[in-house]
Protein backbone atom coordinates (compact mmCIF):
# COMPACT_ATOMS: atom_id res chain seq x y z
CA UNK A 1 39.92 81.74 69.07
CA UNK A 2 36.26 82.17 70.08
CA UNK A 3 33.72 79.45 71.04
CA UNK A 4 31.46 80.61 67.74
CA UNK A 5 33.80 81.29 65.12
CA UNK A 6 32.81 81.08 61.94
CA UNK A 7 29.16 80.73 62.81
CA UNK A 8 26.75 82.75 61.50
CA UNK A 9 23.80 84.21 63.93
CA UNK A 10 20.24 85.86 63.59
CA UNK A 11 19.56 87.07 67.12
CA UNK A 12 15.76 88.75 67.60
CA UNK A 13 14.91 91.33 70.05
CA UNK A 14 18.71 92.41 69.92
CA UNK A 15 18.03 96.06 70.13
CA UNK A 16 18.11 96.06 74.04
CA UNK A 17 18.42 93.81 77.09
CA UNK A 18 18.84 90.37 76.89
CA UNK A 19 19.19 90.34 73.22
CA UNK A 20 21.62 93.52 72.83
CA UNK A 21 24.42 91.29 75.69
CA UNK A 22 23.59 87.92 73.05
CA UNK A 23 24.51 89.99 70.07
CA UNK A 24 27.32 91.51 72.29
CA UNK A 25 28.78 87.97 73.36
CA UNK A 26 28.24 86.05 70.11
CA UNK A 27 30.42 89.42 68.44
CA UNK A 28 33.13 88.82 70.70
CA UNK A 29 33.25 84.77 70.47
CA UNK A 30 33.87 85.63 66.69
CA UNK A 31 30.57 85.03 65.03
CA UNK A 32 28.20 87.12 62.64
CA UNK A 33 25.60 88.74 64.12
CA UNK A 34 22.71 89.58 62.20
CA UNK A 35 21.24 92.18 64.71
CA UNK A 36 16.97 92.09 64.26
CA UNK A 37 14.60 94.23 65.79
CA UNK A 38 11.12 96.02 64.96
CA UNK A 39 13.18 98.84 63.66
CA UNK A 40 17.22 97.95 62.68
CA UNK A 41 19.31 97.88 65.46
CA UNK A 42 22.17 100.63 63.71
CA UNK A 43 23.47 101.80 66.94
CA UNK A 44 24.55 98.40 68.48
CA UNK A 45 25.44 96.93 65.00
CA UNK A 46 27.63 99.93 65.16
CA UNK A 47 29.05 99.08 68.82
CA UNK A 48 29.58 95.47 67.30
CA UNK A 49 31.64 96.91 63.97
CA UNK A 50 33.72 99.46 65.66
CA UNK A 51 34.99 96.80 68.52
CA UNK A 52 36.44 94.06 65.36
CA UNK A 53 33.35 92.44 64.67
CA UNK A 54 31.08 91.44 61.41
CA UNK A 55 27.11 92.63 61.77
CA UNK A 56 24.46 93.55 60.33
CA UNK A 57 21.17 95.82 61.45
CA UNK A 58 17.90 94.14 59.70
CA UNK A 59 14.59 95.60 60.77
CA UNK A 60 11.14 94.06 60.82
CA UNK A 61 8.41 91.53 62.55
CA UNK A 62 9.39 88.38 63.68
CA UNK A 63 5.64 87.28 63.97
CA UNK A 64 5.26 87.72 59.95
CA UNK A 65 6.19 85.16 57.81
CA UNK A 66 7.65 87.42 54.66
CA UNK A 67 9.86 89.18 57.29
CA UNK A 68 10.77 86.29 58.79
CA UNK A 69 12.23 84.85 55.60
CA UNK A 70 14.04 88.17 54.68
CA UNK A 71 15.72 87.65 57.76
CA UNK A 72 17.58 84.69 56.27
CA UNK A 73 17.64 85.69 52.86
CA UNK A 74 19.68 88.97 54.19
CA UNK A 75 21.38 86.63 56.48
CA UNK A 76 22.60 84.62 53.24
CA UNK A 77 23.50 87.54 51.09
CA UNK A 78 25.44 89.41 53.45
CA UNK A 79 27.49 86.40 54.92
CA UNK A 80 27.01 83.16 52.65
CA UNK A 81 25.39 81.41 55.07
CA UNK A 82 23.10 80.54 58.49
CA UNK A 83 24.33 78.25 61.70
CA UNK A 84 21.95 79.62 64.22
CA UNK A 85 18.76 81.35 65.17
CA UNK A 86 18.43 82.94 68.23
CA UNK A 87 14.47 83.58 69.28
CA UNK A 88 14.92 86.20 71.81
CA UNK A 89 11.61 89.13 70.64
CA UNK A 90 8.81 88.92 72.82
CA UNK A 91 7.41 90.89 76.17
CA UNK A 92 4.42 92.96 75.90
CA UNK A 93 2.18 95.08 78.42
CA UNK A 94 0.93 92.66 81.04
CA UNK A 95 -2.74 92.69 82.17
CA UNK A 96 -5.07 90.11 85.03
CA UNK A 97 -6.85 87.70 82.52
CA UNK A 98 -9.90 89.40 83.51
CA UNK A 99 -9.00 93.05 82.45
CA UNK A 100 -7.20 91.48 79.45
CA UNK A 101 -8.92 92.33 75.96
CA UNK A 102 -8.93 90.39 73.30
CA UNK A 103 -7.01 92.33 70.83
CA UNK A 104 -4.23 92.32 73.69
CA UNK A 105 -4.25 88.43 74.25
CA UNK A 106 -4.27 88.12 70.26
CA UNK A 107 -0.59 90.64 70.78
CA UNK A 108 0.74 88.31 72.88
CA UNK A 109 0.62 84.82 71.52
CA UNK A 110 1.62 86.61 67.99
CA UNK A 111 5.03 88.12 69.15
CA UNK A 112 5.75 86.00 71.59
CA UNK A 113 4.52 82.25 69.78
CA UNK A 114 4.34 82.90 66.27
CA UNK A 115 7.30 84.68 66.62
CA UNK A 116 9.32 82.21 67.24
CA UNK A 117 7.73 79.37 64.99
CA UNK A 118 7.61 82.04 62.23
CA UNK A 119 11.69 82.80 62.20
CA UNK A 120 12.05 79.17 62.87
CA UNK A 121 10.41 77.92 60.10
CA UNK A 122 12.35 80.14 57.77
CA UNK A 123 14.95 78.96 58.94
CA UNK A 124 14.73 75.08 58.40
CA UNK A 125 13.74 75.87 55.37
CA UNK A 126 17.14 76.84 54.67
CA UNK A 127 18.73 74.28 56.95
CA UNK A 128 16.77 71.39 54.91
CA UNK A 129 17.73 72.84 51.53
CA UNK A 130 21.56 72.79 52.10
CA UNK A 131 20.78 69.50 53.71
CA UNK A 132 19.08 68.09 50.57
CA UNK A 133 22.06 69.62 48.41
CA UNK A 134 24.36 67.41 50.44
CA UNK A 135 26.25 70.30 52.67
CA UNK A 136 26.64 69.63 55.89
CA UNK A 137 24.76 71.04 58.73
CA UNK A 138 25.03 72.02 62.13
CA UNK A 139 22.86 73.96 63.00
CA UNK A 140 21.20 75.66 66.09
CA UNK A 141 18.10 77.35 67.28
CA UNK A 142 17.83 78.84 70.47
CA UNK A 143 13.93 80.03 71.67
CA UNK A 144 12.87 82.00 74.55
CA UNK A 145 10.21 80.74 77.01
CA UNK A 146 9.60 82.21 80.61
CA UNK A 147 9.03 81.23 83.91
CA UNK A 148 6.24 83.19 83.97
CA UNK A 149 4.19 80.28 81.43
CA UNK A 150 6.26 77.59 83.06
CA UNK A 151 5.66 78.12 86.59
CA UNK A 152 2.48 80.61 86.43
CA UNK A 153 2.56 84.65 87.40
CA UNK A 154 -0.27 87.23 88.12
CA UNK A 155 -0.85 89.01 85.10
CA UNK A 156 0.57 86.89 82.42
CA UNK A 157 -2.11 84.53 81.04
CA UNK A 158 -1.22 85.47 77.57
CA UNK A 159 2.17 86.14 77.59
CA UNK A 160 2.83 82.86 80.00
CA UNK A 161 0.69 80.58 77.80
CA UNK A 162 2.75 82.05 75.09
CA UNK A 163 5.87 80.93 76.61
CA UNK A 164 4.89 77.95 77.61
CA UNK A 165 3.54 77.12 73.73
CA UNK A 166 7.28 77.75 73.21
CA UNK A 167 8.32 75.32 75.50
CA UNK A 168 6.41 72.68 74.43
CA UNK A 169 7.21 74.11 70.55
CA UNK A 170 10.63 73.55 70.82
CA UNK A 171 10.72 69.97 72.54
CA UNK A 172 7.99 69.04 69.59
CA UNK A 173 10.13 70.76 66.87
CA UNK A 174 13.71 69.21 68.22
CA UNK A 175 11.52 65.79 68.19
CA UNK A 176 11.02 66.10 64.57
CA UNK A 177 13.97 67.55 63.76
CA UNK A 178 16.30 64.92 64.87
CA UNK A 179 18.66 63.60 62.28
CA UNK A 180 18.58 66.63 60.34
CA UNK A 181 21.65 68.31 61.89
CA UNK A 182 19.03 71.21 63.40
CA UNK A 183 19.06 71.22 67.43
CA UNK A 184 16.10 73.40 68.78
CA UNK A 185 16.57 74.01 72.65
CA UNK A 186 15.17 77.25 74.77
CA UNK A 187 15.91 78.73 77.54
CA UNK A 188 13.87 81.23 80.17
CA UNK A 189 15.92 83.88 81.24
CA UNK A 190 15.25 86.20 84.22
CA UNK A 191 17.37 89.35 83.91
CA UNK A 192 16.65 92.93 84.43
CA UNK A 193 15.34 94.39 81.38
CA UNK A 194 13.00 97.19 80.29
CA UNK A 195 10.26 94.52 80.44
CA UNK A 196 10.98 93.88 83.34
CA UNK A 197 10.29 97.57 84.60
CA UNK A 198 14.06 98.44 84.57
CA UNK A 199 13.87 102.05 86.07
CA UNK A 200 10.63 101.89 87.33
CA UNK A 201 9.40 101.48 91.18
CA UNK A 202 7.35 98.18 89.83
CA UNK A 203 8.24 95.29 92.63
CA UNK A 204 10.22 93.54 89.94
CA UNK A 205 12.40 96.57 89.12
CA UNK A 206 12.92 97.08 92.81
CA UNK A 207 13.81 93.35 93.40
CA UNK A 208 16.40 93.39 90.43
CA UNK A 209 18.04 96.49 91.41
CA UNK A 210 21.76 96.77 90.24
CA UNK A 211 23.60 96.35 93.64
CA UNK A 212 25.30 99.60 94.76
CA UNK A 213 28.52 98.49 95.23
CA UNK A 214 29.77 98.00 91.35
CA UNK A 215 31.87 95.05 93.09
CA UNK A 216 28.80 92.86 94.27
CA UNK A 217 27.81 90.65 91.41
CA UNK A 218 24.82 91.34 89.77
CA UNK A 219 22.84 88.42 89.84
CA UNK A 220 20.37 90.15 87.43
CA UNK A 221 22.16 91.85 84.98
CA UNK A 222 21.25 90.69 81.67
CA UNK A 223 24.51 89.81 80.44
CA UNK A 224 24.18 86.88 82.49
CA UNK A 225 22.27 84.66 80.14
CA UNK A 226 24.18 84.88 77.35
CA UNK A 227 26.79 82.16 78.20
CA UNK A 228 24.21 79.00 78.12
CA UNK A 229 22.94 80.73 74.63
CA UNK A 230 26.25 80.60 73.45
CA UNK A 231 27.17 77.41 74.52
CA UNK A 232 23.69 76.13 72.47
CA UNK A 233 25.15 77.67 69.31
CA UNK A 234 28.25 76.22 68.87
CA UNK A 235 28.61 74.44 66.61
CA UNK A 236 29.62 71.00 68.13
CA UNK A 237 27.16 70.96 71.09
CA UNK A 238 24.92 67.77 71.44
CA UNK A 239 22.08 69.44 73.29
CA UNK A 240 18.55 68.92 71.84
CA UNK A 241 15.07 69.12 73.21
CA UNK A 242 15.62 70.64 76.51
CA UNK A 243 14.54 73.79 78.15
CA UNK A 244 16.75 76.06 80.82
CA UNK A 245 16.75 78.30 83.60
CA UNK A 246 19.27 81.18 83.05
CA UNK A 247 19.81 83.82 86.27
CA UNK A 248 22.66 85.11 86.93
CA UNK A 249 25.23 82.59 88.17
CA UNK A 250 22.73 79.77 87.53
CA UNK A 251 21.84 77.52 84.70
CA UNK A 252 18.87 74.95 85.59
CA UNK A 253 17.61 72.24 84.06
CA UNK A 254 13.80 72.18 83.49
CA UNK A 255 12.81 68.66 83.66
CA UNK A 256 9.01 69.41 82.09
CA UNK A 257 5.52 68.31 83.15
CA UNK A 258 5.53 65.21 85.25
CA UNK A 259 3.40 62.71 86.32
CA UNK A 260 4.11 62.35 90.13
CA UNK A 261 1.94 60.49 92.48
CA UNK A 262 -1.30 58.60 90.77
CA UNK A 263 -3.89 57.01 91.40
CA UNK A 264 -4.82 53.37 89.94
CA UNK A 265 -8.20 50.96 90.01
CA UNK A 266 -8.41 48.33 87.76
CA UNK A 267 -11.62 49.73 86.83
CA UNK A 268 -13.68 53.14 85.99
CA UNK A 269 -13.30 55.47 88.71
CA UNK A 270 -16.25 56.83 90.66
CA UNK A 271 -16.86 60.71 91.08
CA UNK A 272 -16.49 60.24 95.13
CA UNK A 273 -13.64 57.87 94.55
CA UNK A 274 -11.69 60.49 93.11
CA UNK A 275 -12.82 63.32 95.44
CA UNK A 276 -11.82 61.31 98.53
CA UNK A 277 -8.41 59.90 97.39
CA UNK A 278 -6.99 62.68 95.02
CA UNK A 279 -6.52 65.45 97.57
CA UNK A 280 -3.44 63.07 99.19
CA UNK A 281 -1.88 62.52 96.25
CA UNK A 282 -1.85 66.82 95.96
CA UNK A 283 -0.91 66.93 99.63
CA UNK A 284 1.86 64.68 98.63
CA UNK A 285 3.25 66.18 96.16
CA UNK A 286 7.04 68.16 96.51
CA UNK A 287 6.36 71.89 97.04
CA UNK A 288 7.51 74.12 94.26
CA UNK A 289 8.04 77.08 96.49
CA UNK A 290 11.62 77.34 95.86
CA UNK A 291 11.73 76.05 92.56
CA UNK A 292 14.93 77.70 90.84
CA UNK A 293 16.62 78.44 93.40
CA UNK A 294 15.68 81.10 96.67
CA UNK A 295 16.01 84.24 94.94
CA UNK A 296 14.01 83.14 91.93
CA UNK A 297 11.31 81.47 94.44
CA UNK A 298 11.44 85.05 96.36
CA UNK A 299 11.13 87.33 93.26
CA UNK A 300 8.27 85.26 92.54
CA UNK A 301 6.50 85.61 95.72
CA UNK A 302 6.89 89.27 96.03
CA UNK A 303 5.48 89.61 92.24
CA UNK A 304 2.38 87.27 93.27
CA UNK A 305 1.95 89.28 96.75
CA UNK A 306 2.62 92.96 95.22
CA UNK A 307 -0.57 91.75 92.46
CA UNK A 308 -2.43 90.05 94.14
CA UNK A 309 -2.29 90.63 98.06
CA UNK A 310 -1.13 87.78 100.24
CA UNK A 311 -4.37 86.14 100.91
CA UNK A 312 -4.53 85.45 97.66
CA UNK A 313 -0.83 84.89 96.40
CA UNK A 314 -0.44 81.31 97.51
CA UNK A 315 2.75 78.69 97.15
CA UNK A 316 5.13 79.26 94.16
């Protein structure tokens, strides 16, 4: 008996990578995959059919909201019902803020923001009509955000502001959510994938390399992240509101923005009061260098240094 059975899943971005090892995982814990990509995914709906399982290959945009409610509707027809979302589409060509056009920036926040409010949407939509028709639900949506937004790389103002929006979209949707039987959680994966530069000499592709002995584990294979996904979609899981780390044997906890050291008066600060006091609070503060763990911290570095140079690269 698998963890999902019975469930029914849309999983975005499912054609490759990260996506393609949710679809592959949910399939073997026994649910329905509903396999969605910018055009259908028929060869790993395919894979999914041929090894025992139920799927289907739907094609579109996640970021418009007609496809996004197709989604469901085909969802519906072809297997009666909807228990989870998974938001995995996004990525996009990366660019320095000041090279960055504004057609490009536009790109960004559209796949990988409205993207995940637009599938979203569509489905509570369905969620709160079964609700109001007195059927039970239990239901699950899973979005994608990225260390990139949530702790800052080179070359990612867009796409990191978009996954940071999706941070702070799910905690706000899960917030008004609660009660309804619809948990919205996310979770920023770091994995080698082809947006990653898989096969490329980029610095990240080089860092992620598969190991050469087939016996090492690989700490960024992309199969890696699909246990705490799965875990979020069953159906019985309490989790709500929170945001992950997923990396190969690690699952972290992001505990969000913060406020750490402060500074009081019982009065109106003064310009030179601040500019004299505030730099110990900084100085103060817990370094973030090896947030996530070494070999996050590390890849992190190396990205910074390899765009930036290392006078310029500064703490994690």
């Amino acid at each position: 008996m698998g963890a999902l059975d019975g469930r029914v899943a849309i999983i975005t971005g499912a054609a490759s990578g990260i996506g393609r090892e949710y679809a592959r995982l949910f399939s073997r814990e026994g649910a329905s995959v509903v396999a969605v990509d910018l055009h259908a995914p028929e060869a790993l709906v395919a894979e999914l059919v041929d090894a025992g399982g139920r799927a289907l290959a739907v094609g579109g945009d996640v970021s418009s909201w007609d496809d996004a409610h197709r989604f469901v509707s085909a969802t519906v027809d072809a297997f009666g019902d909807l228990h989870v979302v998974v938001n995995n589409a996004g990525g996009g060509p990366l660019a320095l803020m000041s090279n960055m056009t504004e057609q490009q920036w536009d790109d960004q926040i559209r796949v990988n923001l409205k993207g995940n409010f637009c599938c979203t949407r569509a489905a509570v939509d369905y969620w709160l009509g079964r609700r109001d028709a007195s059927h039970e639900v239990k239901a699950s949506v899973i979005n994608t955000t990225s260390g990139a937004g949530l702790f800052g790389n080179p070359e990612s103002s867009a796409y990191g502001a978009a996954k940071a929006g999706a941070a702070a979209f799910t905690v706000i949707a899960a917030l008004e959510l609660r009660g309804s039987g619809i948990r919205v959680n996310a979770v920023a994966p770091a994995a080698r994938t082809p947006t990653s530069g898989e096969g490329t000499d980029d610095v990240v592709a080089r860092f992620m390399r598969a190991p050469d002995d087939p016996s090492e584990f690989d700490q960024w294979h992309p199969g890696n992240i699909s246990p705490i996904v799965g875990y979020l979609a069953t159906a019985d899981c309490p989790i709500t509101g929170e945001v992950f780390h997923a990396r190969g044997g690690v699952v972290g906890h992001f505990e969000g923005w913060t406020i750490g050291g402060t500074l009081e008066i019982g009065r109106r600060w003064t310009i030179a009061e601040i500019a004299e006091q505030l730099p110990a609070v900084l100085a103060a503060a817990p370094s973030r260098d090896n947030a996530g763990g070494a070999a996050y911290a590390s890849l992190r570095n190396a990205l910074r240094t390899d765009r930036l140079g290392p006078d310029e690269a500064g703490p994690a």
